[in-house]
C-alpha atoms as a PDB file:
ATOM      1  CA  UNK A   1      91.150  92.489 118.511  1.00  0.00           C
ATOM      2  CA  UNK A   2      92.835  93.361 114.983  1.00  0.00           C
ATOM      3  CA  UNK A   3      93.984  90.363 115.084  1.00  0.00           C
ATOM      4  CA  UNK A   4      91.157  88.337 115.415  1.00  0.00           C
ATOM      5  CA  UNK A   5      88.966  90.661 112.724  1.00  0.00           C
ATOM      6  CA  UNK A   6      91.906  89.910 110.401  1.00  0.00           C
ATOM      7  CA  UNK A   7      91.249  86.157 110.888  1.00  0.00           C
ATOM      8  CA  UNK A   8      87.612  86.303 110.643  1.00  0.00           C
ATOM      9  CA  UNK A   9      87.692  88.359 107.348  1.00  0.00           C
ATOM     10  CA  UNK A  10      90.286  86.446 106.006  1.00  0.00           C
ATOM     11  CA  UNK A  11      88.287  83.115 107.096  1.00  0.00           C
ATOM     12  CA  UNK A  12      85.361  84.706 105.139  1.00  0.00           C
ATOM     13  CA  UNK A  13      87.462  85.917 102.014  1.00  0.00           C
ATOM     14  CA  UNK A  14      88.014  82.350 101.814  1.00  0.00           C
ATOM     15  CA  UNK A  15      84.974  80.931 102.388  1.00  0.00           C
ATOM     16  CA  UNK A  16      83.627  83.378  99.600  1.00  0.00           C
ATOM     17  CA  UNK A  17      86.472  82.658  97.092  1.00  0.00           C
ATOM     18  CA  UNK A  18      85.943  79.060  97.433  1.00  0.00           C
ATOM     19  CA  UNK A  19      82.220  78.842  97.060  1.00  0.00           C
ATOM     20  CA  UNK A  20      82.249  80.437  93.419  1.00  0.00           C
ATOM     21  CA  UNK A  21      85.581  79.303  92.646  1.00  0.00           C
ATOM     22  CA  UNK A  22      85.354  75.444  93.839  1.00  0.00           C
ATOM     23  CA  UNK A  23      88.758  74.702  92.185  1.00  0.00           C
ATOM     24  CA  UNK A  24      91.671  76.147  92.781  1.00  0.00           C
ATOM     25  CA  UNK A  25      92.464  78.642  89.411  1.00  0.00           C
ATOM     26  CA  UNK A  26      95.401  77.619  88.093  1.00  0.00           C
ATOM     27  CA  UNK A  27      94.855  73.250  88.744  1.00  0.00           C
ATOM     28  CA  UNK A  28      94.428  71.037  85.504  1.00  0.00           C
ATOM     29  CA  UNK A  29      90.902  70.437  86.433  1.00  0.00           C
ATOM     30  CA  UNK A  30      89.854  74.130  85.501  1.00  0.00           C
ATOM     31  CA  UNK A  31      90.059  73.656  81.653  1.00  0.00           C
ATOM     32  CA  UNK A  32      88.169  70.119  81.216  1.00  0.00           C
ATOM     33  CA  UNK A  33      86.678  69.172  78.022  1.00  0.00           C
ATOM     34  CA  UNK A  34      82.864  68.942  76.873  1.00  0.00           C
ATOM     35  CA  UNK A  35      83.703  64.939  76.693  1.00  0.00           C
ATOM     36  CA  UNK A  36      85.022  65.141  80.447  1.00  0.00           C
ATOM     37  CA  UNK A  37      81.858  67.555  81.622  1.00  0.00           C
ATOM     38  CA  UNK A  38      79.828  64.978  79.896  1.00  0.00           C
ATOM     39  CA  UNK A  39      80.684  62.287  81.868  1.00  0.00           C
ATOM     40  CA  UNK A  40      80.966  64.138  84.907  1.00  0.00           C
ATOM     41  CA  UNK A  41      77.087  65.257  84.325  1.00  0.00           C
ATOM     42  CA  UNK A  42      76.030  61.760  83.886  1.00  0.00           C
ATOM     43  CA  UNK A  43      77.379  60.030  86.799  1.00  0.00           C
ATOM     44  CA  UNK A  44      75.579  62.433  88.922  1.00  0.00           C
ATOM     45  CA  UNK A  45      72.212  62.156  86.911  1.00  0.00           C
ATOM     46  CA  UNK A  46      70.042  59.520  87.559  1.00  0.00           C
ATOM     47  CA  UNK A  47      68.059  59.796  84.263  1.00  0.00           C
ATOM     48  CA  UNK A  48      70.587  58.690  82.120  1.00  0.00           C
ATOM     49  CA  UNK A  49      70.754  55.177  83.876  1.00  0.00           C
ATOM     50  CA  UNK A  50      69.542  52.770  81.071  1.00  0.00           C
ATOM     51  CA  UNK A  51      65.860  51.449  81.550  1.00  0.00           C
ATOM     52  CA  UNK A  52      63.994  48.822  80.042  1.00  0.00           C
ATOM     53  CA  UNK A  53      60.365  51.792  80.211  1.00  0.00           C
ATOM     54  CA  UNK A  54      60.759  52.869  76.375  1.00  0.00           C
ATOM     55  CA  UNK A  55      59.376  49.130  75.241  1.00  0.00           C
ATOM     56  CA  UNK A  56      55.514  48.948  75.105  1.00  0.00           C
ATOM     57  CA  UNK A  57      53.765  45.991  76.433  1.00  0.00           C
ATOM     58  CA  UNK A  58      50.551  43.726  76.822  1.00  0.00           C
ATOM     59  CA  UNK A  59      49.684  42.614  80.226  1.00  0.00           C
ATOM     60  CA  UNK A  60      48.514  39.231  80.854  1.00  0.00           C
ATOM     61  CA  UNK A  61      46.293  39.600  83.308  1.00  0.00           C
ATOM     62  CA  UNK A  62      42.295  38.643  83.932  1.00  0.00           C
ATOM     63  CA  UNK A  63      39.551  40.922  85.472  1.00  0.00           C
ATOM     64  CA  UNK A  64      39.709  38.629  88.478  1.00  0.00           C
ATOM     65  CA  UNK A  65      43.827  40.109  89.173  1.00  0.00           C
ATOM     66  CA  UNK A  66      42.280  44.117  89.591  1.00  0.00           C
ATOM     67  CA  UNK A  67      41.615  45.242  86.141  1.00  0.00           C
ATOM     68  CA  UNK A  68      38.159  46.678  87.561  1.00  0.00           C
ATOM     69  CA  UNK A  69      40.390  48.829  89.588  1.00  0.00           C
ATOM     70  CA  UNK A  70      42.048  49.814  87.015  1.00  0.00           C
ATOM     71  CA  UNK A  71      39.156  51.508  85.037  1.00  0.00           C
ATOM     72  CA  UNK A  72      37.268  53.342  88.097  1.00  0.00           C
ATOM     73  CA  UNK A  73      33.812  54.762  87.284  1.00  0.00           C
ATOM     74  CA  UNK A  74      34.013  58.221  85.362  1.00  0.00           C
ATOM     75  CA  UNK A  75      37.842  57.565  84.371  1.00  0.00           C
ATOM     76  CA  UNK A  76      38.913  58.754  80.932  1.00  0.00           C
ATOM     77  CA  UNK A  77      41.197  56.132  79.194  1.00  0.00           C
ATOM     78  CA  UNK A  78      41.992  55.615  75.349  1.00  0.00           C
ATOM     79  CA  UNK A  79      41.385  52.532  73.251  1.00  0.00           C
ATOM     80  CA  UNK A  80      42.974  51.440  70.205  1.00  0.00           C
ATOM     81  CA  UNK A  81      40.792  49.281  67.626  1.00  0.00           C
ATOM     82  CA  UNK A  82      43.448  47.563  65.469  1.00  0.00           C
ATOM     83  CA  UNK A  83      40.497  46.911  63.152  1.00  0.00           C
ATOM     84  CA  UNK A  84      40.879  50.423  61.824  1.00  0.00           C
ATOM     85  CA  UNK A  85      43.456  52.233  63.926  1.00  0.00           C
ATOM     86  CA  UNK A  86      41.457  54.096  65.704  1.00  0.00           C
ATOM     87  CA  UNK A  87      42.180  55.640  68.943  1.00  0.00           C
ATOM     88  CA  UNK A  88      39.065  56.163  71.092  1.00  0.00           C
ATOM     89  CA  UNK A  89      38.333  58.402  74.174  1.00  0.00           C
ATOM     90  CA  UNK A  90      35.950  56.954  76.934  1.00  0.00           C
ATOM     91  CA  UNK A  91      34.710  57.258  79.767  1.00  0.00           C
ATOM     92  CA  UNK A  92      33.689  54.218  81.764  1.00  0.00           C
ATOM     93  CA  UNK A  93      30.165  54.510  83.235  1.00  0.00           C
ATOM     94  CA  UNK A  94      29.868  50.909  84.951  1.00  0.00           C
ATOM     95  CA  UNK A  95      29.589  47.632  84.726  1.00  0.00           C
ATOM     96  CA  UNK A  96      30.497  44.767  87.859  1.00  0.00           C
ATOM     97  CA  UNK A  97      31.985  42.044  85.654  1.00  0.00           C
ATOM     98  CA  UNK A  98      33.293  43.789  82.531  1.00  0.00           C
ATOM     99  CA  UNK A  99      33.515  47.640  81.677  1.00  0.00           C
ATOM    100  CA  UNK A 100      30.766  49.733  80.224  1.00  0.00           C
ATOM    101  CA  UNK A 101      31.734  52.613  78.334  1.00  0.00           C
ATOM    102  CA  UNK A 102      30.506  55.916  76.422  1.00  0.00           C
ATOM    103  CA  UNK A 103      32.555  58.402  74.229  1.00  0.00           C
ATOM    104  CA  UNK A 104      33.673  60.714  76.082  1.00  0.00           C
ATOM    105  CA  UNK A 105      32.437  63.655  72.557  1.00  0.00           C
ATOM    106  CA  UNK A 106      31.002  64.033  69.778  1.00  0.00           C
ATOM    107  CA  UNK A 107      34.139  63.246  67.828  1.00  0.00           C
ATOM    108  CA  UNK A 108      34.795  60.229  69.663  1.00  0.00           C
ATOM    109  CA  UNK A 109      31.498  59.127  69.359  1.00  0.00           C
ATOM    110  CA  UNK A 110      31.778  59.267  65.570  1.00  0.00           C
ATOM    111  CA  UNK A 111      34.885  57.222  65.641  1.00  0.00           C
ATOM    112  CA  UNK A 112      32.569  54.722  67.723  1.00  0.00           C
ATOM    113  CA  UNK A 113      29.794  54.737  64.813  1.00  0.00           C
ATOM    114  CA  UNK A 114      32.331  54.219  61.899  1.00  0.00           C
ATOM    115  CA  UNK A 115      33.453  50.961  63.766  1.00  0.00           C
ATOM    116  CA  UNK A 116      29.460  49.743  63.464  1.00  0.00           C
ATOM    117  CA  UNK A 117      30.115  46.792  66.384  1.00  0.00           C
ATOM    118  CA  UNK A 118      27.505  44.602  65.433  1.00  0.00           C
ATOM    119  CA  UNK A 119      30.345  42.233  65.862  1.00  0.00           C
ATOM    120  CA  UNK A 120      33.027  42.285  69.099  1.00  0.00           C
ATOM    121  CA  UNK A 121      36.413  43.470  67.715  1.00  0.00           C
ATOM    122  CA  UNK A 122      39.717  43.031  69.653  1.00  0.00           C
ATOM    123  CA  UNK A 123      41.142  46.307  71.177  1.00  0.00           C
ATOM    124  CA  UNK A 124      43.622  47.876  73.307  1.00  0.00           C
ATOM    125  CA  UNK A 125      42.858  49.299  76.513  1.00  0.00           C
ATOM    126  CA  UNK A 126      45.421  52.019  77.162  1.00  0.00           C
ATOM    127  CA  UNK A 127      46.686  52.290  81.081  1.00  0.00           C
ATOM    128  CA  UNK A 128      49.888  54.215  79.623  1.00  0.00           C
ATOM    129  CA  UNK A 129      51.846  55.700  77.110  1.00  0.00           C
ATOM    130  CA  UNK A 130      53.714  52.163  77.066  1.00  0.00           C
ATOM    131  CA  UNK A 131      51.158  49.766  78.636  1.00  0.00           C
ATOM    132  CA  UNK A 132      48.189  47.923  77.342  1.00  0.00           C
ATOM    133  CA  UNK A 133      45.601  45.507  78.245  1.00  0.00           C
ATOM    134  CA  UNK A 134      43.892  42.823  75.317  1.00  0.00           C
ATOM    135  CA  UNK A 135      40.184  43.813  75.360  1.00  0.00           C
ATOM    136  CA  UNK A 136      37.005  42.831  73.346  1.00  0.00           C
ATOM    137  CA  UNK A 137      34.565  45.247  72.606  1.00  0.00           C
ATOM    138  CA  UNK A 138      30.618  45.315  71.232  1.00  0.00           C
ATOM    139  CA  UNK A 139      28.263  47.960  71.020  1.00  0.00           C
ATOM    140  CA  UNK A 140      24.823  46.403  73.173  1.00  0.00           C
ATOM    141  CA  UNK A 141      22.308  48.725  74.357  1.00  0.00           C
ATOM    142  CA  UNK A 142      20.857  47.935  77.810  1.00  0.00           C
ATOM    143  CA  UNK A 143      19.657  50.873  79.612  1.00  0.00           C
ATOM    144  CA  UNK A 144      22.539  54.167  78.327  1.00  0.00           C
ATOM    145  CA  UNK A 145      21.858  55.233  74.463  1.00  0.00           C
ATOM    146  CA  UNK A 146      25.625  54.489  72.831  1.00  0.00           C
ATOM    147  CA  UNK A 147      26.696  52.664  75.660  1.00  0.00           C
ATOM    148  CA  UNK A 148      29.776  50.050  74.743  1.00  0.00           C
ATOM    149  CA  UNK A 149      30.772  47.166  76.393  1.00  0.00           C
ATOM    150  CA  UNK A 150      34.560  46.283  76.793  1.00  0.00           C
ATOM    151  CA  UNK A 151      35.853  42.782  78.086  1.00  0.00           C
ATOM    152  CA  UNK A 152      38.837  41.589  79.229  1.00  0.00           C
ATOM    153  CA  UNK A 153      40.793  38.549  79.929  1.00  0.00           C
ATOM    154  CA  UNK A 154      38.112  36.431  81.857  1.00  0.00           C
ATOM    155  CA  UNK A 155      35.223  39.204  82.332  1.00  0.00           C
ATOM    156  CA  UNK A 156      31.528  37.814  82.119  1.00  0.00           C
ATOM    157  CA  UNK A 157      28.667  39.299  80.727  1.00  0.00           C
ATOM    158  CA  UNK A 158      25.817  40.961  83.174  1.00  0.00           C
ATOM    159  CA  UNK A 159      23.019  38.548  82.112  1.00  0.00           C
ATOM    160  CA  UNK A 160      24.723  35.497  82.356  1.00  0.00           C
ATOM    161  CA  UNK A 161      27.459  36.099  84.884  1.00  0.00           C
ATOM    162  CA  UNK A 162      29.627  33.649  82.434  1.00  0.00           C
ATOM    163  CA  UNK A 163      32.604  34.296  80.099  1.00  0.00           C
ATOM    164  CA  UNK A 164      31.713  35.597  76.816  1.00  0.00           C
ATOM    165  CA  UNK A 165      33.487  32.568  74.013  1.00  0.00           C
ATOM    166  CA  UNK A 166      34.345  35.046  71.742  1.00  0.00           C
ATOM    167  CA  UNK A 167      35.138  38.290  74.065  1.00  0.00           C
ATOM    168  CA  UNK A 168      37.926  35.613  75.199  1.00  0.00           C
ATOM    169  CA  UNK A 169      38.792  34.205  71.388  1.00  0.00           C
ATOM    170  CA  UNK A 170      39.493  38.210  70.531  1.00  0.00           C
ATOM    171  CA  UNK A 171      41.907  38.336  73.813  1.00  0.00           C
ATOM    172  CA  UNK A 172      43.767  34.929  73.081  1.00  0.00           C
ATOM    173  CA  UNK A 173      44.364  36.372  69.803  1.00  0.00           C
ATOM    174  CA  UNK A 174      45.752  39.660  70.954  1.00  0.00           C
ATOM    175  CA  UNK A 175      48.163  37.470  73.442  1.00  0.00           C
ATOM    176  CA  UNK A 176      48.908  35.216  70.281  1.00  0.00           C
ATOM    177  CA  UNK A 177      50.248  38.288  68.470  1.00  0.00           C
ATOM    178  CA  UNK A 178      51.503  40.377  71.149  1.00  0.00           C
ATOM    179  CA  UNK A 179      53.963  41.772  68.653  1.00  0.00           C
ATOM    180  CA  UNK A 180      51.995  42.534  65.878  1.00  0.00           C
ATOM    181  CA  UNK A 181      48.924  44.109  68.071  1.00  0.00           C
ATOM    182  CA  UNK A 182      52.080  46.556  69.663  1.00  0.00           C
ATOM    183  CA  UNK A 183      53.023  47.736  66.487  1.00  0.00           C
ATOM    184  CA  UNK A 184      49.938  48.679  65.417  1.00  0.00           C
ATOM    185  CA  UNK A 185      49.258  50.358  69.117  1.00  0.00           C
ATOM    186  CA  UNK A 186      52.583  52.513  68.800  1.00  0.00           C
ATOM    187  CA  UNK A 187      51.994  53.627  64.903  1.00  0.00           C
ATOM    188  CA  UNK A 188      48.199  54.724  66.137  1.00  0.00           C
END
């Protein structure tokens, strides 16, 4: 009986010694260097794989490949109007074959006014910190006070159920200048 509690507390002692001293105490291994724990950290963390998800892009895609499910009814999404640098809060409130938008405040709404869209200006539609879509968008009241529309790669209009010429002309010159349009999108 002695014998066998000796071997189970021993057993233990070991067990115990091991789990908060994995290595033994007097191995090489004991006294690595910040360099070594380094590289040791990395190769079991997953985060420090390289990724291509730091470099911001325009998608190429039309209203026909899901962008209406993109922008549900009553989402919240950010636009950027290169023509002043704005970035814009919304809220999108409808529309079957292109989005209709409000401001989402009073501050955003003011940023809306400023831009005066008696004319449709090319914008960004924001899905992510690193992911845009090439949008047109005009101010045209039918039925919501300061309701916007915003159109994408080929969206129609409500009245005519037809592309819009020069919604499309602002998105083919996004596409053209991908490059410059991002830069202006990431210093906004």
């Amino acid at each position: 009986m002695k014998k066998t509690l000796f071997l189970f507390s021993a057993t233990l002692s070991i067990f115990l010694l091991s789990a908060i001293l994995p290595m033994p105490l007097f191995s090489e291994q004991t006294n690595i260097t910040n360099s070594q724990a380094s590289k040791i950290n990395d190769y079991h963390e997953s985060e420090v794989a390289p990724t291509n998800s730091t470099s911001s892009k325009i998608l190429t895609i039309s209203w026909t490949d899901g962008i209406n499910n993109l922008f549900t009814p009553s989402q919240v999404f950010e636009i950027i109007v290169p023509h002043n640098q704005s970035i814009i809060a919304v809220k999108r409130i409808g529309g079957t074959n292109h989005v209709d938008f409000v401001a989402i405040d009073a501050e955003n709404q003011t940023k809306l006014d400023q831009l005066m869209l008696t004319q449709k200006l090319p914008a960004l539609a924001k899905i992510n910190e690193q992911t845009f879509l090439p949008a047109s968008i005009y101010s045209y009241q039918h039925g919501y006070q300061n309701h916007y529309c915003m159109h994408f790669k080929n969206s129609k209009t409500d009245g005519t159920k037809k592309e819009d010429a020069f919604h499309q002309k602002n998105i083919s010159h996004i596409l053209k200048n991908k490059s410059k349009f991002l830069k202006i999108a990431n210093m906004a």
